[in-house]
Protein backbone atom coordinates (compact mmCIF):
# COMPACT_ATOMS: atom_id res chain seq x y z
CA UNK A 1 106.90 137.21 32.65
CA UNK A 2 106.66 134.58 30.20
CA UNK A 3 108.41 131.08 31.12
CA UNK A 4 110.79 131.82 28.31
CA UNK A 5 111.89 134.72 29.98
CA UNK A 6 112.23 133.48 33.32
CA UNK A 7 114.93 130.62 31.79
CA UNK A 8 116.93 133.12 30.15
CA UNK A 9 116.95 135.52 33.58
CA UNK A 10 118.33 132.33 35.55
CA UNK A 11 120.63 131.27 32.72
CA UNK A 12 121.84 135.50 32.43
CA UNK A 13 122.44 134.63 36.76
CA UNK A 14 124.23 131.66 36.49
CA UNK A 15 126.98 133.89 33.81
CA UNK A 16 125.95 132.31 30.94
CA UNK A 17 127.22 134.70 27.83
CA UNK A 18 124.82 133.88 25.28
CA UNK A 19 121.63 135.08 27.86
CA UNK A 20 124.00 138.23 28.44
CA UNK A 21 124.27 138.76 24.23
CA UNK A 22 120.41 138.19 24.03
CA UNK A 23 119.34 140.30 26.53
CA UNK A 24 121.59 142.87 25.04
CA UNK A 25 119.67 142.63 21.53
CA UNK A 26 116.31 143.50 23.01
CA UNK A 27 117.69 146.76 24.63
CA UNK A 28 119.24 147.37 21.25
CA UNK A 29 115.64 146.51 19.65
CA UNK A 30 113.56 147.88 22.19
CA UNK A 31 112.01 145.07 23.30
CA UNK A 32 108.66 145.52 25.01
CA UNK A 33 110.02 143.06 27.66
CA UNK A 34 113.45 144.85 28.61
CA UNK A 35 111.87 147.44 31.47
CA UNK A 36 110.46 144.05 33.25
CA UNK A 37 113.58 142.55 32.49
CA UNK A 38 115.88 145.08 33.84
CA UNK A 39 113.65 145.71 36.82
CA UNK A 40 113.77 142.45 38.44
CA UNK A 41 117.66 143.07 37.43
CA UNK A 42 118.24 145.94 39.19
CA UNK A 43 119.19 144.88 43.04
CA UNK A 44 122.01 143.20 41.12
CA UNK A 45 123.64 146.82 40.00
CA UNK A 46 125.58 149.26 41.41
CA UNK A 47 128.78 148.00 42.03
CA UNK A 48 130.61 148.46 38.42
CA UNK A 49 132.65 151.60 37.83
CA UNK A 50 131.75 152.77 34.30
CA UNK A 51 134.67 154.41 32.00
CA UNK A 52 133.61 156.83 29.11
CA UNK A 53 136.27 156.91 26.30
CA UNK A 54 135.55 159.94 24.11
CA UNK A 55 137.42 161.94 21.79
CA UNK A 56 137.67 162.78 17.66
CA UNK A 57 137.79 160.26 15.04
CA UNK A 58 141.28 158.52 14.81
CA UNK A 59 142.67 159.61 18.53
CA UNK A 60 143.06 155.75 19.07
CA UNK A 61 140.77 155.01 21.19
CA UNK A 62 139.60 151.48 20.59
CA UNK A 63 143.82 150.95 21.18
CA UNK A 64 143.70 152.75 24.46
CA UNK A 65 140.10 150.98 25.70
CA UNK A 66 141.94 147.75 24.39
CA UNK A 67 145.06 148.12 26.76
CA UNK A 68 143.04 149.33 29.67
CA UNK A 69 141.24 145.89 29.36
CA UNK A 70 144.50 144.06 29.37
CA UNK A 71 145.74 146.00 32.37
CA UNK A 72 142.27 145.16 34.27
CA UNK A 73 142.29 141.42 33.18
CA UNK A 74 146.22 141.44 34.68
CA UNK A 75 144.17 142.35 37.96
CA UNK A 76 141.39 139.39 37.52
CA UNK A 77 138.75 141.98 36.78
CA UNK A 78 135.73 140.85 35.10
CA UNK A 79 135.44 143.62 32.33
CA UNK A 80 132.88 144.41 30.20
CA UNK A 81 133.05 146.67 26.93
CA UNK A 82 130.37 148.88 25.36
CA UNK A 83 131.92 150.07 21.68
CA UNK A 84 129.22 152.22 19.78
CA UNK A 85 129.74 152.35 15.81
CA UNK A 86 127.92 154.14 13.00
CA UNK A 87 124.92 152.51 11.76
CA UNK A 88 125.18 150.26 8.72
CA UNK A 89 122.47 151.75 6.62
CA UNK A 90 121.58 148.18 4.97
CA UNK A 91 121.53 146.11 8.16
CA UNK A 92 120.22 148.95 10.91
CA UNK A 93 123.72 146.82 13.08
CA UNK A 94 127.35 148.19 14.01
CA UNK A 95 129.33 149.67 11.01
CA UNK A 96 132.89 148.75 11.97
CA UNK A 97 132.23 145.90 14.91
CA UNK A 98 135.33 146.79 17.47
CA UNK A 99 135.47 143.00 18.63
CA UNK A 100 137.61 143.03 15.49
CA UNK A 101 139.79 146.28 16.61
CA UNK A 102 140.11 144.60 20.15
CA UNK A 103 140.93 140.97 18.93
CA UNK A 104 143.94 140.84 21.21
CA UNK A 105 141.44 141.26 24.40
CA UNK A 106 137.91 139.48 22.70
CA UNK A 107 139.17 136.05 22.93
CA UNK A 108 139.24 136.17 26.82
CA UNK A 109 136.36 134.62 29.02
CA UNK A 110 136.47 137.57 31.55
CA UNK A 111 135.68 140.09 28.69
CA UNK A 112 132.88 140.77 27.18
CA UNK A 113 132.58 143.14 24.48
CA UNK A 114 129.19 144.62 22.51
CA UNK A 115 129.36 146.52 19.46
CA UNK A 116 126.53 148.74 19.16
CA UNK A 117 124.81 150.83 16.45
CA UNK A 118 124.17 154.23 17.02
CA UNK A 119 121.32 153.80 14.83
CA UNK A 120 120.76 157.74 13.65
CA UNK A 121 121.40 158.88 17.23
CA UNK A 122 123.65 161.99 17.20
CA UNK A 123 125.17 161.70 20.69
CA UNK A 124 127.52 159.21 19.74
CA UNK A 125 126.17 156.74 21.55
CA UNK A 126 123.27 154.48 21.28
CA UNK A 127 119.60 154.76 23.04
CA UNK A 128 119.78 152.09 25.31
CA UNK A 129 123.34 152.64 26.72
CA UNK A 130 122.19 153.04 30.34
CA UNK A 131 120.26 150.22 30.57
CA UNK A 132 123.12 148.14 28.44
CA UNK A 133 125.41 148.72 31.17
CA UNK A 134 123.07 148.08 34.28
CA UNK A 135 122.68 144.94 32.18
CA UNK A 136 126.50 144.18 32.28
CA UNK A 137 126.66 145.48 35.70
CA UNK A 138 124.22 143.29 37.00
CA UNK A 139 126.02 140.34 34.84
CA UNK A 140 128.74 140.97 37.44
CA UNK A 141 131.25 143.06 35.14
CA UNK A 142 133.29 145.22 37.40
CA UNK A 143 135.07 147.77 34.92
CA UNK A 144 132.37 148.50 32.47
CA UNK A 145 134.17 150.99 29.41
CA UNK A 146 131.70 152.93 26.74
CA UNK A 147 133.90 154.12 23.84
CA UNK A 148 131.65 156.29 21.84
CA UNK A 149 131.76 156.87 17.73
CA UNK A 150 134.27 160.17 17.85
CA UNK A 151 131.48 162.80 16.19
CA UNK A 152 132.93 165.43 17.73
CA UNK A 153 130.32 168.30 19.50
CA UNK A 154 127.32 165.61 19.41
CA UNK A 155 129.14 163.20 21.66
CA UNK A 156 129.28 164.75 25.16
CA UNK A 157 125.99 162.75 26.94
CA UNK A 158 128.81 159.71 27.57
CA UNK A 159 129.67 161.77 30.30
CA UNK A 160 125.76 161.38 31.91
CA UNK A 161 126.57 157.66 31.79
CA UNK A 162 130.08 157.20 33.39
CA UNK A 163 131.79 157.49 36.55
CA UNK A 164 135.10 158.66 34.77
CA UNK A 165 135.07 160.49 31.54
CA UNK A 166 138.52 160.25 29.79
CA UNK A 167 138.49 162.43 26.70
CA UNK A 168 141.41 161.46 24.25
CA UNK A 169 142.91 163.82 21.91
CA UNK A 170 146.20 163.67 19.23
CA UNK A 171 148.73 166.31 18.28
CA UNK A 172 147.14 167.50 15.47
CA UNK A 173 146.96 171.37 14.49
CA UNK A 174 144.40 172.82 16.49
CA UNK A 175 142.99 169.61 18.19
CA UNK A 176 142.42 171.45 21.73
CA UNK A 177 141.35 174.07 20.32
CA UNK A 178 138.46 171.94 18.17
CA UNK A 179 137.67 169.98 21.23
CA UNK A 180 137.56 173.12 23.36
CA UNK A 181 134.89 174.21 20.37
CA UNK A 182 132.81 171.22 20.84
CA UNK A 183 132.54 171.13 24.43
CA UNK A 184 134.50 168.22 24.96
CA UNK A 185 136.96 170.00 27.59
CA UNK A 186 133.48 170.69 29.61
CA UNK A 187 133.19 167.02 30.43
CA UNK A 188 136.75 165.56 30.52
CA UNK A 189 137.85 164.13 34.26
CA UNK A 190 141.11 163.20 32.54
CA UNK A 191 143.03 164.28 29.28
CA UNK A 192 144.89 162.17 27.23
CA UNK A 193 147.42 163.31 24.56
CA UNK A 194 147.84 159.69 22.39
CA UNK A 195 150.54 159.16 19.95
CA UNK A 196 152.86 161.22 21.42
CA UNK A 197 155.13 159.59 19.94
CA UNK A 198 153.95 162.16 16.24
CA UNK A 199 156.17 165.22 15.67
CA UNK A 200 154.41 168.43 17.32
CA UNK A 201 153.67 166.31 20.60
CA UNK A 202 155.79 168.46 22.80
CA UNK A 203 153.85 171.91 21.21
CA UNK A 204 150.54 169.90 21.70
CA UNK A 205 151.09 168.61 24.93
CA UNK A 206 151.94 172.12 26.34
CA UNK A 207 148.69 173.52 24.29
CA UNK A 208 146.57 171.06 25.91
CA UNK A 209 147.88 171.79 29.63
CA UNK A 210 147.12 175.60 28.89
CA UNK A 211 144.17 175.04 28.10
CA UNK A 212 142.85 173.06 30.31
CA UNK A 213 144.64 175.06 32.86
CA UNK A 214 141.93 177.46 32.09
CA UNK A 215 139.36 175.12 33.49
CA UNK A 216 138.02 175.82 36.56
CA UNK A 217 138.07 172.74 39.16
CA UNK A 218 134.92 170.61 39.54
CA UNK A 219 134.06 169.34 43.42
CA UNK A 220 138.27 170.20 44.03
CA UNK A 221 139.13 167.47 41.21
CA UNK A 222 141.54 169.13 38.37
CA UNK A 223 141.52 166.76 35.60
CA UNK A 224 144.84 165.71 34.79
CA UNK A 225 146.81 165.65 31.23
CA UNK A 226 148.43 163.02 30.29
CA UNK A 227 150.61 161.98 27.66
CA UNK A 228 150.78 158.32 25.49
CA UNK A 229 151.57 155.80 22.98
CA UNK A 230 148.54 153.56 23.17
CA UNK A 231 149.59 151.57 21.01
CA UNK A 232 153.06 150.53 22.81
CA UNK A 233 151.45 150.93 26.04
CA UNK A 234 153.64 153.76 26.90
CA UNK A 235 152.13 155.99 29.70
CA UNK A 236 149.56 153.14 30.71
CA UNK A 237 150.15 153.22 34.21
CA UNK A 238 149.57 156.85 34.58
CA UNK A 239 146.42 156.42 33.29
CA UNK A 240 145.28 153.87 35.64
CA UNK A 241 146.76 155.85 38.32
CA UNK A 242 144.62 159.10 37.42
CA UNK A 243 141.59 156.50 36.52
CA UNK A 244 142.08 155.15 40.71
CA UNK A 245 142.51 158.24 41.93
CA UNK A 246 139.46 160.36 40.22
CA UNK A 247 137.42 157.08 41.81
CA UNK A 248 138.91 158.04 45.13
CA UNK A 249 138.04 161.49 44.72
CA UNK A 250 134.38 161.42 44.07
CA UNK A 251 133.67 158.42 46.49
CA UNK A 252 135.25 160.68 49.07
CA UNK A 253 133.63 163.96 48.19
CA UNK A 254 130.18 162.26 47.76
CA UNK A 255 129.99 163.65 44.25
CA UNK A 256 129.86 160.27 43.00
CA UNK A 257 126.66 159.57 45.20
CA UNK A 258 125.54 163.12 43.24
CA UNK A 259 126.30 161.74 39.81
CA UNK A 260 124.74 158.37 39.76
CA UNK A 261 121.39 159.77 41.80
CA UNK A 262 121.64 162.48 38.31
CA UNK A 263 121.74 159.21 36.04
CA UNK A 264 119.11 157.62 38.38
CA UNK A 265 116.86 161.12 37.45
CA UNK A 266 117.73 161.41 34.05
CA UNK A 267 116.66 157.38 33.02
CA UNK A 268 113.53 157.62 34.70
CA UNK A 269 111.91 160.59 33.06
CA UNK A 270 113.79 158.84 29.51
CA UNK A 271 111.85 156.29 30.95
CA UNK A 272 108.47 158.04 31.67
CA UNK A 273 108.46 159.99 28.54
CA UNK A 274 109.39 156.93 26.52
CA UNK A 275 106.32 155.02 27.60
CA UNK A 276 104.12 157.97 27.56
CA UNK A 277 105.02 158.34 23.80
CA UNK A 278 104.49 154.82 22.74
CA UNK A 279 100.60 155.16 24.69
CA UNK A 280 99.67 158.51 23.25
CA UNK A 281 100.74 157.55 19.38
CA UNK A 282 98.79 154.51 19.72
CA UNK A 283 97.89 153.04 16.31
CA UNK A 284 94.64 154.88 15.95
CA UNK A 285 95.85 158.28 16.73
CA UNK A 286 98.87 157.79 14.74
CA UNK A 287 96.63 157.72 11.83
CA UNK A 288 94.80 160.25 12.89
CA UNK A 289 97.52 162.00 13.03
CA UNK A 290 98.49 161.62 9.59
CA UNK A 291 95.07 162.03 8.12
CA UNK A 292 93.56 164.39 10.50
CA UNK A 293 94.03 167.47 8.67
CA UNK A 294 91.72 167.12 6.13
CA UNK A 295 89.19 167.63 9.06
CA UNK A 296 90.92 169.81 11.07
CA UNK A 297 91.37 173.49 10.25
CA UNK A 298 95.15 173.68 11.35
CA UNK A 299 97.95 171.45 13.10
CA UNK A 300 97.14 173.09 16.22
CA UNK A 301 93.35 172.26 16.46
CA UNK A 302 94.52 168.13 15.16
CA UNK A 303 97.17 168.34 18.00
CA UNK A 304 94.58 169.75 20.90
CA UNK A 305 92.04 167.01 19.78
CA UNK A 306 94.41 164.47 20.30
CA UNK A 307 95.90 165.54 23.25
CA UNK A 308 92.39 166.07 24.42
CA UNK A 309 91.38 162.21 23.27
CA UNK A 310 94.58 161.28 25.18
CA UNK A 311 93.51 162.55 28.37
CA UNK A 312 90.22 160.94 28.45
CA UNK A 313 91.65 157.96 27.46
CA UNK A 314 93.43 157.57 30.75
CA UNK A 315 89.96 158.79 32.51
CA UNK A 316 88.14 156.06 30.91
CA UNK A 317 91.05 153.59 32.05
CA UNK A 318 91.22 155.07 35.70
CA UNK A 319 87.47 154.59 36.47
């Protein structure tokens, strides 16, 4: 690793922010370096519990992720905040930057908070948010919290990257039902009914429990529903209580072991298939690719001759 490197890995160790911001940038850029990088960071991980914050547009959830920041930073915990935005389509950066939505919490030392672009990725989230958080994990944050873009059906993989997946819903017509549609009851560990303080809360609250209610348990955890005013605070404490005891849960019925050996699985072949991409559309066969077919009788004979070159590729570099 190049000397420049090395400085910025001891600087990143000693908790200087900057390092943290920079090493952040080449995940989001896909820096050649990063897999080194994060590599040599790794014995450093494991000991952050990662939040997912999910939900539709406009359930307040940059309000919520905001107060459960406060509450942590009330406890001394180092916290560190993963906000993904739409992509700016003149910059290729964040669209909306929730440093600004969280200005009450962004101004404190013991918080660190990333806006990220989802850059065309339809999951909500960004590639690169696994290895963002073993970043801030191995920076020393202790609650890590992803709060995804609120696209509806497209963002359920948040729940492949956290511990506890709180999905956050209003009492609008039809909301459970429209979640329930998207999938987004499938990966909730706890429901939250925001701005109850709207007229049809009581209908929606009771909607919400029903249908949940129709959710089999997962590993004898029943997600609970809760009910708040994020932006008073009101019903805070429940939700750290649920938050505590879901941890409890899964720690105890070694389903947390499950989940993060699933993550473990799940960024190595990203990881594998990633790097076998980048070697088999090398530049050469990339324009082969493209102008291949004047040769070639169909996109099936260009695609077995380049497969075929692939493979003897990696003979010629194993002998």
């Amino acid at each position: 690793m190049e000397n420049l490197d090395q400085t910025l890995l001891e600087r990143f160790r000693e908790g200087d922010r900057r390092s943290l911001s920079r090493l952040l940038t080449r995940i989001e850029n896909r820096d050649p370096s990063v897999p080194e990088i994060l590599d040599t960071l790794y014995p450093r991980t494991g000991d952050a519990w990662r939040l997912g914050v999910t939900g539709p547009p406009g359930a307040g959830k940059s309000t919520l992720v905001n107060r459960l920041v406060g509450s942590y930073r009330k406890k001394e915990l180092p916290v560190g905040v993963i906000a993904f935005d739409p992509t700016s389509p003149f910059t290729g950066g964040a669209l909306l930057g929730d440093r600004v939505r969280m200005e009450t919490v962004s101004q404190d030392p013991g918080v660190f908070i990333r806006s990220m672009a989802t850059r065309g990725h339809l999951g909500g989230l960004s590639v690169g948010v696994d290895e963002a958080c073993d970043l801030m994990d191995a920076f020393g944050k202790e609650r890590i919290i992803i709060e995804t873009v609120g696209v509806g059906q497209s963002e359920l993989e948040v729940a492949n990257s956290a511990d506890t997946t709180i999905v956050v819903l209003v009492p609008q017509s039809g909301d459970a039902i429209q979640a329930m549609k998207a999938g987004l009851m499938e990966i909730a560990d706890l429901y939250i009914l925001n701005k109850c303080d709207r007229d049809g809360a009581d209908h929606a609250f009771r909607e919400l429990v029903s249908t949940v209610s129709l959710k089999a348990p997962e590993d004898g955890w029943r997600p609970p529903v809760l009910r708040t005013v994020a932006e008073k605070g009101e019903g805070l404490d429940e939700v750290l209580k649920a938050i505590q005891e879901h941890r409890q849960h899964i720690i105890d019925s070694g389903s947390l072991e499950e989940r993060r050996h699933a993550r473990i699985a799940a960024k190595t072949k990203r990881f594998v298939e990633d790097g076998i991409r980048k070697k088999l559309w090398n530049e050469d066969r990339n324009t082969r690719r493209v102008k291949g077919l004047a040769s070639a009788s169909s996109p099936y004979e260009l695609g077995e001759q380049l497969i075929d070159d692939f493979y003897e590729e990696i003979r010629h570099e194993r002998r």
